[in-house]
Protein backbone atom coordinates (compact mmCIF):
# COMPACT_ATOMS: atom_id res chain seq x y z
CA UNK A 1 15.69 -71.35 299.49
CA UNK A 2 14.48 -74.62 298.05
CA UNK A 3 12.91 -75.29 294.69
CA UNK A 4 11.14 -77.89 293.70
CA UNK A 5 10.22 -78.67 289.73
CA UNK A 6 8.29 -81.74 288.62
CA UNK A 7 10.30 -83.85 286.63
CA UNK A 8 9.04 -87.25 285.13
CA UNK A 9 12.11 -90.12 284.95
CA UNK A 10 12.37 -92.83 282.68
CA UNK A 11 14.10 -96.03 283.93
CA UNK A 12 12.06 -98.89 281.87
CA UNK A 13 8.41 -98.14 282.92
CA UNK A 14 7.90 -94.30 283.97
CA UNK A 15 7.68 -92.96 287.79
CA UNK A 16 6.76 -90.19 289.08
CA UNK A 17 10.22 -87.95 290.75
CA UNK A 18 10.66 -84.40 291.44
CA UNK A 19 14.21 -82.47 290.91
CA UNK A 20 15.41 -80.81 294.35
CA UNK A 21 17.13 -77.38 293.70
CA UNK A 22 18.72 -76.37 296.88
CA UNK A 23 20.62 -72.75 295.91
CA UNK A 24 22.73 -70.50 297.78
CA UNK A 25 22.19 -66.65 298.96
CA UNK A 26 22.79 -64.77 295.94
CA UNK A 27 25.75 -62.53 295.37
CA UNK A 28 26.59 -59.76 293.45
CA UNK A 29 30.13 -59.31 294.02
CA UNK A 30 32.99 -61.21 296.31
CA UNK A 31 30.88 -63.83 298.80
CA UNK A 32 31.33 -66.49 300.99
CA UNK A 33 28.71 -69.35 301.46
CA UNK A 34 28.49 -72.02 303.89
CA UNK A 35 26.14 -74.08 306.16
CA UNK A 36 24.46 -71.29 307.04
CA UNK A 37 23.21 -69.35 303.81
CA UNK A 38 23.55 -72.91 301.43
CA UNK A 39 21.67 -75.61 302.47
CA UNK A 40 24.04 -77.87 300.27
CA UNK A 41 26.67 -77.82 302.69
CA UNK A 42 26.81 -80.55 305.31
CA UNK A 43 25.13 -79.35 308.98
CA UNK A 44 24.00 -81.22 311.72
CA UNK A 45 21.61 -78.92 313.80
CA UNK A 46 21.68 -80.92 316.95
CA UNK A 47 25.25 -80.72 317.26
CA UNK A 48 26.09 -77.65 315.66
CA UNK A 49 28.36 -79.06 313.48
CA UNK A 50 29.30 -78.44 310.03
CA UNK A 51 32.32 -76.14 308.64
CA UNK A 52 32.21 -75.88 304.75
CA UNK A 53 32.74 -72.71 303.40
CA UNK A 54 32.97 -71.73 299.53
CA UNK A 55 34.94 -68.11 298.99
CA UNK A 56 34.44 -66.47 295.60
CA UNK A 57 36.55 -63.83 294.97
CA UNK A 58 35.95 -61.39 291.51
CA UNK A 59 38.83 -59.87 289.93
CA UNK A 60 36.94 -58.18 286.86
CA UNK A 61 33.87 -60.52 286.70
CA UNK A 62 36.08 -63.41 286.91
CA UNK A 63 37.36 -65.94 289.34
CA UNK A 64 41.10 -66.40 288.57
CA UNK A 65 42.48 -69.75 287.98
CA UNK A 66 45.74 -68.85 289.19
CA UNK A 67 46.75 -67.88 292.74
CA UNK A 68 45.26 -66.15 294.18
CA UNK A 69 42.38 -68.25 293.44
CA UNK A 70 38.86 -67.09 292.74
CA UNK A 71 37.36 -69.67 294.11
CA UNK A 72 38.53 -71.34 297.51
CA UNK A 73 36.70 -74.21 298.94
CA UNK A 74 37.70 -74.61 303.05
CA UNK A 75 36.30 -77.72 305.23
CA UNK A 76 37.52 -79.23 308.52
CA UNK A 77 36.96 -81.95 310.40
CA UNK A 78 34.60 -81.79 314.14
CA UNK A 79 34.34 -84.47 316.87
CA UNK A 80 30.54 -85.44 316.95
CA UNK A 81 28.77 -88.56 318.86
CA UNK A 82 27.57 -91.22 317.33
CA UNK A 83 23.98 -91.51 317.27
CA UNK A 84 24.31 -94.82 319.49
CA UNK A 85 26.25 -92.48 321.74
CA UNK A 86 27.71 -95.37 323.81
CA UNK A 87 29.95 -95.87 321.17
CA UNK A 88 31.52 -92.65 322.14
CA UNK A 89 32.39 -90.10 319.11
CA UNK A 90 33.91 -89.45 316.37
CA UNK A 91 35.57 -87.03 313.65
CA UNK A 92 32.83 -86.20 310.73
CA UNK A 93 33.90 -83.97 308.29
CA UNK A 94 31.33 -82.10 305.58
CA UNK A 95 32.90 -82.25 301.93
CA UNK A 96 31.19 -81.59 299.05
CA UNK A 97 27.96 -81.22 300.59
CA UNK A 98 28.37 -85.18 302.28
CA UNK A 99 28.94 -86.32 305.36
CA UNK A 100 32.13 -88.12 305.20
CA UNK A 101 33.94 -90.21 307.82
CA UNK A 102 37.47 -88.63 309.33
CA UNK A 103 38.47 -91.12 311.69
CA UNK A 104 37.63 -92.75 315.17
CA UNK A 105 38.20 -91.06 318.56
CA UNK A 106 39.96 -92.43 321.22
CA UNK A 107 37.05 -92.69 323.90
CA UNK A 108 37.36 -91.93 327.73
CA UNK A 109 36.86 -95.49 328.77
CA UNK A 110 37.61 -98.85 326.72
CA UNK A 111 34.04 -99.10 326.29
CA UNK A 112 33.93 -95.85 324.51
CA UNK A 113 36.72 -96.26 322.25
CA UNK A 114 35.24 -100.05 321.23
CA UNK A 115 35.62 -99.25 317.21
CA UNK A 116 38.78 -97.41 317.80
CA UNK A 117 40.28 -100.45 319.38
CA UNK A 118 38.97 -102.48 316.86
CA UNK A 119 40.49 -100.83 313.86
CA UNK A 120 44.16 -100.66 312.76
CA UNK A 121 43.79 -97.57 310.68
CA UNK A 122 41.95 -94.89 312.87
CA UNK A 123 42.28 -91.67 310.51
CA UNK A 124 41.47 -91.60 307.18
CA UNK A 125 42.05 -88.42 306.98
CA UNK A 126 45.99 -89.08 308.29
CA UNK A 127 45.49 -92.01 305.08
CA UNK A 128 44.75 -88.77 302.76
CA UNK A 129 41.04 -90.26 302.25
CA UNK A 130 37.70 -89.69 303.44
CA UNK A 131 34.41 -92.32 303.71
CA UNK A 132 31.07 -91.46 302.96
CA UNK A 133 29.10 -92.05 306.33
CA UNK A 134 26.46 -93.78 305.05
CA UNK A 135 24.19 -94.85 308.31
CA UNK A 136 24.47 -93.47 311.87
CA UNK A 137 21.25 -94.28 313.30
CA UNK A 138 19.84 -95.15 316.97
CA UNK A 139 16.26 -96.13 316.35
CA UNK A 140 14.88 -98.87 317.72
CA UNK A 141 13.89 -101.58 315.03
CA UNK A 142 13.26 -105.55 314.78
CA UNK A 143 15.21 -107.53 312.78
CA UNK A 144 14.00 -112.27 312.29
CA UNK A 145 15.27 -114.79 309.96
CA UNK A 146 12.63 -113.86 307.38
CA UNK A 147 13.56 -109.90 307.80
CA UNK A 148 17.22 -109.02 308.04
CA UNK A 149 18.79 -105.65 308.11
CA UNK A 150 18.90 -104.10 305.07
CA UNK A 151 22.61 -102.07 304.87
CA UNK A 152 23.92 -99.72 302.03
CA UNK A 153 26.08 -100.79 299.01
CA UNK A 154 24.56 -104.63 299.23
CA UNK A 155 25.43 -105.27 303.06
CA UNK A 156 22.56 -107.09 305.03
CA UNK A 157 22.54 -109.06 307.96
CA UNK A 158 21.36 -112.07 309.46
CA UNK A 159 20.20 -113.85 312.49
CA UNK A 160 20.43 -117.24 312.05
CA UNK A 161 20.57 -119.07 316.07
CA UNK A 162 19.52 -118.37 319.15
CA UNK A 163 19.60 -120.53 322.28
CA UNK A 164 16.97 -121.41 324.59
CA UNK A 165 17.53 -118.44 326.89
CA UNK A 166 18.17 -115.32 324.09
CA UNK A 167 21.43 -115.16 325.72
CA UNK A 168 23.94 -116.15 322.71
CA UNK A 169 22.93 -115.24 318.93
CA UNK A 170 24.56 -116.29 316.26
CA UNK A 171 24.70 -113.85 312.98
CA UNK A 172 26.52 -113.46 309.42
CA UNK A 173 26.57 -110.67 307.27
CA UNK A 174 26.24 -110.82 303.06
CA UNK A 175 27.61 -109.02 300.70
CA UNK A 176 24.99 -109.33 297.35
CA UNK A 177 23.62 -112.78 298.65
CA UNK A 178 27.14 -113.86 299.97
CA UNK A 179 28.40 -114.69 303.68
CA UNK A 180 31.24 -113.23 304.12
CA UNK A 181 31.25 -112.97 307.70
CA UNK A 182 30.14 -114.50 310.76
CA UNK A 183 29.87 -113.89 314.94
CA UNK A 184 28.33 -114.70 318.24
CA UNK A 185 27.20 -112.28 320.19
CA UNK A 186 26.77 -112.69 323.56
CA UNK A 187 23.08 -110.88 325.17
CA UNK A 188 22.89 -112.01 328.61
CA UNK A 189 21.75 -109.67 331.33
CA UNK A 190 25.16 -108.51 331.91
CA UNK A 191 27.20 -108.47 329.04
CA UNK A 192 29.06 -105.31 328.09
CA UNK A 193 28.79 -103.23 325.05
CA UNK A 194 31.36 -105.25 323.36
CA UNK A 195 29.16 -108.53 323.57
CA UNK A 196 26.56 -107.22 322.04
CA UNK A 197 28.06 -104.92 319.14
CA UNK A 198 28.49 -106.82 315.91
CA UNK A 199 31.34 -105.39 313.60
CA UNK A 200 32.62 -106.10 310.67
CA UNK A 201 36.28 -104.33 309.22
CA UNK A 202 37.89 -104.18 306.33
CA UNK A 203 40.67 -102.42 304.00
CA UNK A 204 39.13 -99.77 302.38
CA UNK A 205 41.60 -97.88 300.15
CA UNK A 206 44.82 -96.66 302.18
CA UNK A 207 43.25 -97.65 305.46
CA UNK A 208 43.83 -101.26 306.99
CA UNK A 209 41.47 -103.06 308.67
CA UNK A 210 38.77 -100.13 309.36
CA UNK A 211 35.52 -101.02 311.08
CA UNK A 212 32.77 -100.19 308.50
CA UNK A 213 30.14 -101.58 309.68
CA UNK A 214 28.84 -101.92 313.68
CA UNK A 215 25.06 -102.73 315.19
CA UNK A 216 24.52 -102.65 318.59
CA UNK A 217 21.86 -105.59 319.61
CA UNK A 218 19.11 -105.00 322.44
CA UNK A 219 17.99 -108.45 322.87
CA UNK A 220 16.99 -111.60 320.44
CA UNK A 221 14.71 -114.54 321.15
CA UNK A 222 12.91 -117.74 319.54
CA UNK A 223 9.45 -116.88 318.40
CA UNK A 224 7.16 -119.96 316.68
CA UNK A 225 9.31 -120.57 313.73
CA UNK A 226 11.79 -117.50 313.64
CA UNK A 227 14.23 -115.94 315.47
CA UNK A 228 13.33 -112.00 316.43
CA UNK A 229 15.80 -109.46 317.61
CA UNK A 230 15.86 -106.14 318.33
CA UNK A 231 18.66 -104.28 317.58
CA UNK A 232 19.46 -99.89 318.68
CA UNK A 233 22.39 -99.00 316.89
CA UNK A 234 23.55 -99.33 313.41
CA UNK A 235 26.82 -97.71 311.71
CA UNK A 236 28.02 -98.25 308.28
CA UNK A 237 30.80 -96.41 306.15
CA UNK A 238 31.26 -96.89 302.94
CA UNK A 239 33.93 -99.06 300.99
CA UNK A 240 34.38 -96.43 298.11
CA UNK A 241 36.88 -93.87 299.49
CA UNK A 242 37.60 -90.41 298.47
CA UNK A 243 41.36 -89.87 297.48
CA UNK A 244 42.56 -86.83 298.81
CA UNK A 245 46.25 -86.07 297.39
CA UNK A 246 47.33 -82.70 296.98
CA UNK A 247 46.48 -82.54 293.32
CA UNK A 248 43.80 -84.56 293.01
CA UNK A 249 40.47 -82.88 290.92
CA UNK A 250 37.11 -82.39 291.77
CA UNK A 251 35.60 -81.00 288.37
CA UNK A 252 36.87 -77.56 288.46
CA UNK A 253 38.08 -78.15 291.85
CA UNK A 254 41.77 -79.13 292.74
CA UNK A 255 42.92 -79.88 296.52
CA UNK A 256 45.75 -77.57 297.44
CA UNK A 257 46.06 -79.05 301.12
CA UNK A 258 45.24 -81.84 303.29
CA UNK A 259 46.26 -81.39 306.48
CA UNK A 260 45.73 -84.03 309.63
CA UNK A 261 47.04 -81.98 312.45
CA UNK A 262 44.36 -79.33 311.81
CA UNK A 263 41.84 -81.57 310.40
CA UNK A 264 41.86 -79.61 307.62
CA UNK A 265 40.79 -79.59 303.80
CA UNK A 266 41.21 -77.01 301.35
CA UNK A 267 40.08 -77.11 296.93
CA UNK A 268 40.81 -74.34 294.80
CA UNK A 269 39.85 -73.60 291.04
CA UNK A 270 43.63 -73.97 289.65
CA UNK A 271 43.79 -74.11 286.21
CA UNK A 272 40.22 -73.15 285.77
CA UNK A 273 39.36 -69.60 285.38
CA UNK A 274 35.82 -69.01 285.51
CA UNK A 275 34.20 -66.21 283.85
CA UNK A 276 30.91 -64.71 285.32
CA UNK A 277 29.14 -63.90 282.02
CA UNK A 278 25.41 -63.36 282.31
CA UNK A 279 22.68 -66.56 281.66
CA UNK A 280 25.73 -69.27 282.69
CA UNK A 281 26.11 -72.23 284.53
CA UNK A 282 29.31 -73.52 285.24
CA UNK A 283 29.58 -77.38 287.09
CA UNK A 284 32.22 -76.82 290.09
CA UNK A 285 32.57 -79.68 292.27
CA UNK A 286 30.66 -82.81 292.97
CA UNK A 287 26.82 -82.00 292.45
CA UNK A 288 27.56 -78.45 292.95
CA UNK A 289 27.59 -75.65 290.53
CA UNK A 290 26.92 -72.12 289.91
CA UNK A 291 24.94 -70.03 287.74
CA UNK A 292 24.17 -66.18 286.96
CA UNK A 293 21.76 -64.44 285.99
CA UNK A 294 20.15 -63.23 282.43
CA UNK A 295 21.06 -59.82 282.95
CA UNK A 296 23.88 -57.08 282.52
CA UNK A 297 23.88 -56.51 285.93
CA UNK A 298 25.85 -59.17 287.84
CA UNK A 299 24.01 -61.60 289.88
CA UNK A 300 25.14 -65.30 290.98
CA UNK A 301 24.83 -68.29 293.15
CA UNK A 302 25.90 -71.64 293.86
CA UNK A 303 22.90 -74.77 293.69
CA UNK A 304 23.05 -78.38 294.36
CA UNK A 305 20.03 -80.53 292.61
CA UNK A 306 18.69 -83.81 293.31
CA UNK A 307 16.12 -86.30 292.34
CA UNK A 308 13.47 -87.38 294.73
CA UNK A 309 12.00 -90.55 293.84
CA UNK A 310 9.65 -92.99 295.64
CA UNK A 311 12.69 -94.38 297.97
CA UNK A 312 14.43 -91.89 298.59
CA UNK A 313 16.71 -88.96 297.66
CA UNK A 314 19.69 -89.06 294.84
């Protein structure tokens, strides 16, 4: 079920925003939620992916800090395509409620595993991290000198040369107004899907030289006094891991296991009991939380909110 209350937010002048509530099925006693009965879980409907599962478990109207835990939090990693699916797959993993990077797949052909080969450190889950996946798209869209592509956390790129035929283009890539990076791409009629994927790597925490950025270009040309291209494929992770060390605290959340074999990720509440006294809310992990109700008879779920604004959701 999804609620929505107006909200007005200040930031200098006023604009008009809305506050998403997205809750859980409610409980009355021990429950499990996940994709399918809280819509704050990660789930990709196309694919069917999506394995996050909160367990609450009561022990006199209260979850038990110590083990065994009244709360346990459960999430594994699933092999899923990339939207540009010549790129072949990867591993995305729900935590939290976000869709977070787990590492690159080794692909059937050489073609397939092209940001596999490119990267040094494949698994960031084997690195005890995770990245926020922050674009995975496959839409068609133009891209000239006077428009480049907007990317997340102050990424864009730019065309800036083409020769005479649209078969070499020359790009760089800022980081808040600065080049930090440069390539040709190569666009004739039969260049592979390496000549005409842009990438750009980088360390991101534990993880050495990961591609976090890739676009996939269609074509580019000179047109009157710009350069146009079209590009079909865009992928960007994000540079601002999530440390996963046994130990480590999300809110009221601790991680009691991280295993790469299994793919595997598992939070408990140790340390924090939780009692389930009527008319509470109780902040559990990330932007998640749970409240009950105002009354003696025991009723609870778990909500995620959000503000909508004009550009988007946050």
């Amino acid at each position: 079920m999804v609620i929505m209350l107006p909200v007005l937010a200040q930031s200098g002048n006023a604009e008009d925003a809305s506050e998403l509530i997205i809750r859980g099925q409610v409980a009355t006693g021990d429950f499990t939620w996940s994709p399918q009965n809280f819509a704050g879980f990660y789930y990709d409907l196309d694919d069917n992916v999506g394995t996050e599962t909160l367990t609450a478990t009561l022990s006199d109207d209260m979850l038990s800090g110590d083990s065994p835990y009244g709360l346990l939090y459960d999430t594994s990693a699933q092999e899923t395509p990339f939207r540009f699916q010549d790129w072949g797959s990867y591993y995305v993993i729900g935590f939290l409620g976000k869709k977070c990077f787990a590492g690159y797949l080794e692909g059937t052909d050489s073609e397939r595993s092209y940001l596999f080969q490119k990267s040094t450190d494949r698994s960031s889950l084997g690195r005890g991290q995770l990245e926020e996946v922050l674009l995975d798209d496959d839409a068609e869209m133009g891209i000239s000198t006077s428009r480049p592509l907007k990317l997340k956390e102050g990424y864009e790129l730019e065309l800036t040369a083409v020769d005479a035929k649209g078969e070499r283009v020359f790009v760089q890539l800022l980081k808040n107004g600065e080049v930090i990076d440069s390539k040709q791409l190569n666009l004739r009629s039969n260049a592979t899907l390496a000549d005409r994927t842009y990438y750009y790597k980088d360390t991101v925490g534990n993880q050495k030289n990961l591609v976090v950025i890739a676009v996939h270009f269609k074509n580019a040309f000179n047109a009157a006094d710009e350069i146009i291209g079209t590009i079909d494929g865009v992928w960007q992770l994000s540079r601002l891991p999530l440390s996963l060390q046994e130990g480590n605290k999300f809110d009221k959340m601790t991680v009691q296991a991280v295993d790469p074999a299994q793919m595997r990720i598992t939070l408990a509440n140790q340390d924090y009991p939780i009692t389930l006294s009527k008319h509470k809310e109780t902040l559990l992990m990330g932007d998640i939380r749970l409240k009950t109700a105002d009354s003696d008879s025991l009723r609870y779920y778990i909500y995620k909110d959000m503000v909508i604004k004009d550009s988007g959701i946050y």
